[in-house]
Protein backbone atom coordinates (compact mmCIF):
# COMPACT_ATOMS: atom_id res chain seq x y z
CA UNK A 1 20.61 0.52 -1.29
CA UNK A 2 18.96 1.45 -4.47
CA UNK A 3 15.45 3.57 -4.01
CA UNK A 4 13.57 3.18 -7.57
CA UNK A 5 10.40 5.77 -7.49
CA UNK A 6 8.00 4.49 -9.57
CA UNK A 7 4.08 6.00 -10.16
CA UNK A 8 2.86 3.14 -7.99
CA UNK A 9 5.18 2.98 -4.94
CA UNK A 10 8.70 2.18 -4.37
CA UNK A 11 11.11 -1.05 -5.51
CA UNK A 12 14.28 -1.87 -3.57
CA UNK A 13 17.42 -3.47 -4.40
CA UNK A 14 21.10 -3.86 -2.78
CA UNK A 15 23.78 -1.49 -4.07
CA UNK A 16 25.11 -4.44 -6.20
CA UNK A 17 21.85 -4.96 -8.02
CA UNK A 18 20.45 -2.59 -11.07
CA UNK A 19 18.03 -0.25 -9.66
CA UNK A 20 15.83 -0.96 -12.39
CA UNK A 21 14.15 -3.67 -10.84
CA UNK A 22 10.84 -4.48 -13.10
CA UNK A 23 7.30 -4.51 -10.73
CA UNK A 24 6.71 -7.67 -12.93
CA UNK A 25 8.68 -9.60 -10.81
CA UNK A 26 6.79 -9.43 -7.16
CA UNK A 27 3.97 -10.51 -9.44
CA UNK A 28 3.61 -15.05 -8.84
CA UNK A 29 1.46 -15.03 -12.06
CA UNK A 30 4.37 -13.45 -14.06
CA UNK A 31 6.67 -16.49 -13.36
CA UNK A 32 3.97 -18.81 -13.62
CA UNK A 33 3.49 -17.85 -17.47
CA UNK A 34 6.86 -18.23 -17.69
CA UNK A 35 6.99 -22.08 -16.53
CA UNK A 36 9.83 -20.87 -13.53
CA UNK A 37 7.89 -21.86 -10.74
CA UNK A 38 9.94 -24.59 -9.11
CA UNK A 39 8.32 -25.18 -5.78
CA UNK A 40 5.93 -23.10 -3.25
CA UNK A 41 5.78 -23.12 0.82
CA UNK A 42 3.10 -23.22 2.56
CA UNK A 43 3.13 -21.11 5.81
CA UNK A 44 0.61 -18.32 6.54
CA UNK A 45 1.00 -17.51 2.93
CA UNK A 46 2.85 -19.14 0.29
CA UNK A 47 6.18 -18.62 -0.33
CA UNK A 48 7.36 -18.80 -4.54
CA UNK A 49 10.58 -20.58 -5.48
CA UNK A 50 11.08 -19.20 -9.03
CA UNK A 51 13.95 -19.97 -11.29
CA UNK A 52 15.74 -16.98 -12.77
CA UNK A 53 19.21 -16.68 -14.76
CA UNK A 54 19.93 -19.91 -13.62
CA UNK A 55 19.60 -18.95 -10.49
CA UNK A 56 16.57 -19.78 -7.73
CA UNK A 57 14.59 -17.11 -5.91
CA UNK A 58 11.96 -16.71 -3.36
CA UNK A 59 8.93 -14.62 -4.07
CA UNK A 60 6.66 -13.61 -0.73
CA UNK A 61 4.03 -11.72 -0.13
CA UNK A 62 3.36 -9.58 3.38
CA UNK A 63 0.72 -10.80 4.96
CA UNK A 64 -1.24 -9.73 8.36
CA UNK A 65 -1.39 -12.34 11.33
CA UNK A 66 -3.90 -12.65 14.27
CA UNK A 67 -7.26 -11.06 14.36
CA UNK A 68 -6.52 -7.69 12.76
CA UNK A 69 -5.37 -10.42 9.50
CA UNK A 70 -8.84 -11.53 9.10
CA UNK A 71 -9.79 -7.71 8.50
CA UNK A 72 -7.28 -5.80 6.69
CA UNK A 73 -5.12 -8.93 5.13
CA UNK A 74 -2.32 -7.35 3.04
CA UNK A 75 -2.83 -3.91 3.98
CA UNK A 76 -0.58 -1.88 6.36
CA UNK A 77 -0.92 1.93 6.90
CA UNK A 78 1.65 4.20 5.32
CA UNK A 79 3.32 6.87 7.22
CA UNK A 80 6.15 7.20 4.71
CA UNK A 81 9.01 4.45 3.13
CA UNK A 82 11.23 3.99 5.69
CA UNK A 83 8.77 3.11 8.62
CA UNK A 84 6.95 0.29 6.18
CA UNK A 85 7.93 -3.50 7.27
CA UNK A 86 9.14 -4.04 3.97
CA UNK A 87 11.80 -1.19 3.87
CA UNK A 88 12.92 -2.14 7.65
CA UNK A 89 13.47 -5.64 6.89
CA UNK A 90 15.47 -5.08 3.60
CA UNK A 91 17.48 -2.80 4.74
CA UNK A 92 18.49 -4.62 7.97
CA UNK A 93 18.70 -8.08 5.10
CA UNK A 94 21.39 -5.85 3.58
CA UNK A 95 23.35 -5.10 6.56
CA UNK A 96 23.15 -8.79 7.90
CA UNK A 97 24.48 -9.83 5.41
CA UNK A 98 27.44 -7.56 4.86
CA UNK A 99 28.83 -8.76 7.67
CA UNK A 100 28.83 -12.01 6.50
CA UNK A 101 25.92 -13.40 9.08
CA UNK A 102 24.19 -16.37 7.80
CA UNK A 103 20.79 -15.14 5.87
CA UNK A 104 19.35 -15.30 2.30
CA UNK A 105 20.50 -12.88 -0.28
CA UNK A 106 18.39 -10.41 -0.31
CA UNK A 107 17.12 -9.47 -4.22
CA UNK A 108 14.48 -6.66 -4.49
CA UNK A 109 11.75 -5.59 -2.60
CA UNK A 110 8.71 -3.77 -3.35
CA UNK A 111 6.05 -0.79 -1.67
CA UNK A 112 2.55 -0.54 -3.53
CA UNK A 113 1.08 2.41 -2.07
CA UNK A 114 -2.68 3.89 -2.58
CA UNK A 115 -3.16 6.70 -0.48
CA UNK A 116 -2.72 5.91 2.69
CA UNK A 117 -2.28 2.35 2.87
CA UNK A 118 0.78 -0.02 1.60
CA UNK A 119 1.35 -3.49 0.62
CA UNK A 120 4.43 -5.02 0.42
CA UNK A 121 6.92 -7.91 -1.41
CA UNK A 122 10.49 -9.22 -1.42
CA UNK A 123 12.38 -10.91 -3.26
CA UNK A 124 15.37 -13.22 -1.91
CA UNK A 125 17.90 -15.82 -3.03
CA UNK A 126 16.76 -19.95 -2.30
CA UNK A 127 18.67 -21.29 0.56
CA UNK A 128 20.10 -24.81 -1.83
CA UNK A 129 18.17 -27.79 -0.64
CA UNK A 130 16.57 -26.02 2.50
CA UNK A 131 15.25 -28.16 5.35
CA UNK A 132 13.55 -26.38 8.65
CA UNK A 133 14.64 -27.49 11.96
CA UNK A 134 11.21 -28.25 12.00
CA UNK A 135 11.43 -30.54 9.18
CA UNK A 136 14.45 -32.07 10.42
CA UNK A 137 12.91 -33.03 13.71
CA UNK A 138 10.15 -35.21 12.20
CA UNK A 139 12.46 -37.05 10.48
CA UNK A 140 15.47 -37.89 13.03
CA UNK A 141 17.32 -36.75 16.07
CA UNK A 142 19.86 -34.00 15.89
CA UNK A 143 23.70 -34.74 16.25
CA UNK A 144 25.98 -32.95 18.75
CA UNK A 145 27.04 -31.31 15.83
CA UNK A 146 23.46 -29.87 14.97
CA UNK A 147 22.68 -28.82 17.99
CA UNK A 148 25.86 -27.16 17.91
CA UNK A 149 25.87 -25.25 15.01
CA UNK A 150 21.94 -24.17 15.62
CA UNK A 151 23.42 -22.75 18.78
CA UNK A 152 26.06 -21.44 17.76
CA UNK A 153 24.25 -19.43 14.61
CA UNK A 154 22.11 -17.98 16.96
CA UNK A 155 24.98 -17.13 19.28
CA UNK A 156 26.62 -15.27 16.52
CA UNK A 157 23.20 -13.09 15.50
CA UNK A 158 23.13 -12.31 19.12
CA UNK A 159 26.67 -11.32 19.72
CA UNK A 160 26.10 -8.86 16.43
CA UNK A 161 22.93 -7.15 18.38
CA UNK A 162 20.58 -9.02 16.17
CA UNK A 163 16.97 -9.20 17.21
CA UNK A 164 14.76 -11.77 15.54
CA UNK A 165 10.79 -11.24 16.21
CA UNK A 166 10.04 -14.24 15.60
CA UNK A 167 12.39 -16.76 16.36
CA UNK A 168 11.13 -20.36 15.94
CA UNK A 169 12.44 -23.64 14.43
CA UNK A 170 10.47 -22.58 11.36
CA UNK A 171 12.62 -19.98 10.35
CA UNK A 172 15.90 -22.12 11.34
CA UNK A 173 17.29 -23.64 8.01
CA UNK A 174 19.86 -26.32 7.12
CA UNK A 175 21.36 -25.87 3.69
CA UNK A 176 22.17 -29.26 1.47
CA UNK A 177 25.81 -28.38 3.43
CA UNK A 178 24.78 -28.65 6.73
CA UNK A 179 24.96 -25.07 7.64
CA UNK A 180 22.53 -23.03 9.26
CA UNK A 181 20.73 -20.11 8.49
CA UNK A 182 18.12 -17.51 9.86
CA UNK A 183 15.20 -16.22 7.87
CA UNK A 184 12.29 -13.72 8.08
CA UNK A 185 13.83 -11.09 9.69
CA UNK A 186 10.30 -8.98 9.41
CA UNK A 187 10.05 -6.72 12.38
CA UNK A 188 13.76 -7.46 13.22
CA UNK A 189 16.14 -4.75 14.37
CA UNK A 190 19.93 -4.17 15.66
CA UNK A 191 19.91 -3.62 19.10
CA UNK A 192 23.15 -3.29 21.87
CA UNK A 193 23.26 -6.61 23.32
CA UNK A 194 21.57 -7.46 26.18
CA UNK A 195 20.63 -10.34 28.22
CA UNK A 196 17.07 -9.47 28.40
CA UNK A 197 16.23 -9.38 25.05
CA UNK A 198 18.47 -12.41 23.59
CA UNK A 199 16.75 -14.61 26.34
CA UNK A 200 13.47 -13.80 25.03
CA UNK A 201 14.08 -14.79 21.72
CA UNK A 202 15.43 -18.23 23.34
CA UNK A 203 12.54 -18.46 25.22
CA UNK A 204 10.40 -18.13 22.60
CA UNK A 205 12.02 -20.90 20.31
CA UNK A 206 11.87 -23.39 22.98
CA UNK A 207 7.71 -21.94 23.08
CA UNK A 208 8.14 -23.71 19.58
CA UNK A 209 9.69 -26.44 20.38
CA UNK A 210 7.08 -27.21 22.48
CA UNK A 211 4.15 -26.29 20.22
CA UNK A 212 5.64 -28.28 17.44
CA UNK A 213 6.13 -31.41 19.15
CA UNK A 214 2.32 -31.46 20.09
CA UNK A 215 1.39 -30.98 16.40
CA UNK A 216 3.44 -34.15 15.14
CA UNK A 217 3.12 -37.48 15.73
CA UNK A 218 6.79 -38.18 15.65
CA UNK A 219 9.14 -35.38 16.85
CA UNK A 220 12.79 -36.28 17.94
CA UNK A 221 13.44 -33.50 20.54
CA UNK A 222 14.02 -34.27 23.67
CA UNK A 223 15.14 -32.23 27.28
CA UNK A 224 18.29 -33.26 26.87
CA UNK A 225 18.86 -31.79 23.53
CA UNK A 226 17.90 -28.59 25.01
CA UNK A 227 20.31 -28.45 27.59
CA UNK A 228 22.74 -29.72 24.85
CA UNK A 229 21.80 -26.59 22.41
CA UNK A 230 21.20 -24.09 25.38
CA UNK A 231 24.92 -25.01 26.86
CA UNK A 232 26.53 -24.73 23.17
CA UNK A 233 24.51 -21.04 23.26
CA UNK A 234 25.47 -19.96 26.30
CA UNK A 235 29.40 -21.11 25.83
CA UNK A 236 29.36 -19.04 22.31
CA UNK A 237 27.33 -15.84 23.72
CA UNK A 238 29.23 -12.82 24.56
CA UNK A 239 28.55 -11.43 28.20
């Protein structure tokens, strides 16, 4: 990974990428000018989709959640490069996806630092056509086949000692393919495999499940399409 010093923090960028990443292009506005916005999400903060040498990217922002949010917003303490949320999650981006695990490309990311407090971008490739499992669900009932391949996905992360902090059916993507993909990977880590953990995470997407399907009036999930995904998981899980 390329390290770019620069007078007001830090920009990041795989090995593959020039280092000379310019601090113009964490900035929304920039693209904006230039008539390449193509699309925003809305989540806690918006996510830009930003075309780019014919090529689509997605711009976000780091953002606080919860109460501390409300107070300090973008603003993280800095205790040095490595321990900021933005280097950890790039860096384990660039290691997901050398080994070929299902994730965006990751582009360029980017520490602001003013004494001692940080803020934080990055910059990473647009999944093609990308629907949430989320979406998906207000719209029709899974297949076998998507329940499978959600499952297995998952199964796959896990086996590799992949720990999502945040795993809901939010950041669970179908591309205009049909195949899956995990996203926001902030706060995520390699760990050795182990029961405990991975059935946390699974826990905490059927938490979703559950909190989704109250928020929408239709929602085609059902029990039975959990014991469907959670048997294709626990078939494809190493011990």
């Amino acid at each position: 990974m390329h390290i770019n010093d620069t007078k007001q923090g830090y920009i990041l960028s795989p090995e593959y990428v020039e280092p000379s990443f310019p601090a113009k292009y964490f900035d929304a506005s920039y693209w904006q000018q230039k008539n390449a916005i193509v699309g925003t999400k809305e989540g806690r903060a918006t996510a830009w989709f930003f075309k780019h040498n014919d090529t689509v990217n997605v711009l976000k922002h780091y953002w606080r959640g919860g109460i501390i949010g409300k107070i300090l917003s973008d603003q993280y303490i800095y205790t040095g490069l490595k321990n900021s949320r933005v280097y950890r999650e790039f860096l384990l981006m660039c290691e997901l996806q050398k080994r070929g695990l299902a994730v965006p490309q990751p582009i360029a990311a980017r520490v602001t630092k003013s004494l001692l407090i940080y803020r934080g971008d990055l910059i990473t490739s647009a999944i093609p056509g990308a629907i949430s499992l989320c979406e998906l669900l207000q719209t029709q009932p899974l297949t076998d086949q998507n329940l499978s391949d959600v499952a297995l996905t998952i199964a796959e992360f896990h086996n590799a000692g992949v720990y999502h902090a945040d795993l809901n059916i939010n950041n669970i993507l179908f591309d205009d393919k049909g195949k899956v993909y995990l996203i926001d990977f902030d706060r995520g880590e390699l760990r050795k495999p182990a029961l405990d953990w991975q059935n946390s995470n699974i826990e905490r997407l059927q938490r979703s499940l559950h909190k989704e399907a109250g928020k929408w009036p239709t929602f085609y999930f059902t029990p039975d399409n959990w014991v469907s995904f959670h048997t294709h998981y626990m078939d494809a899980r190493h011990p």
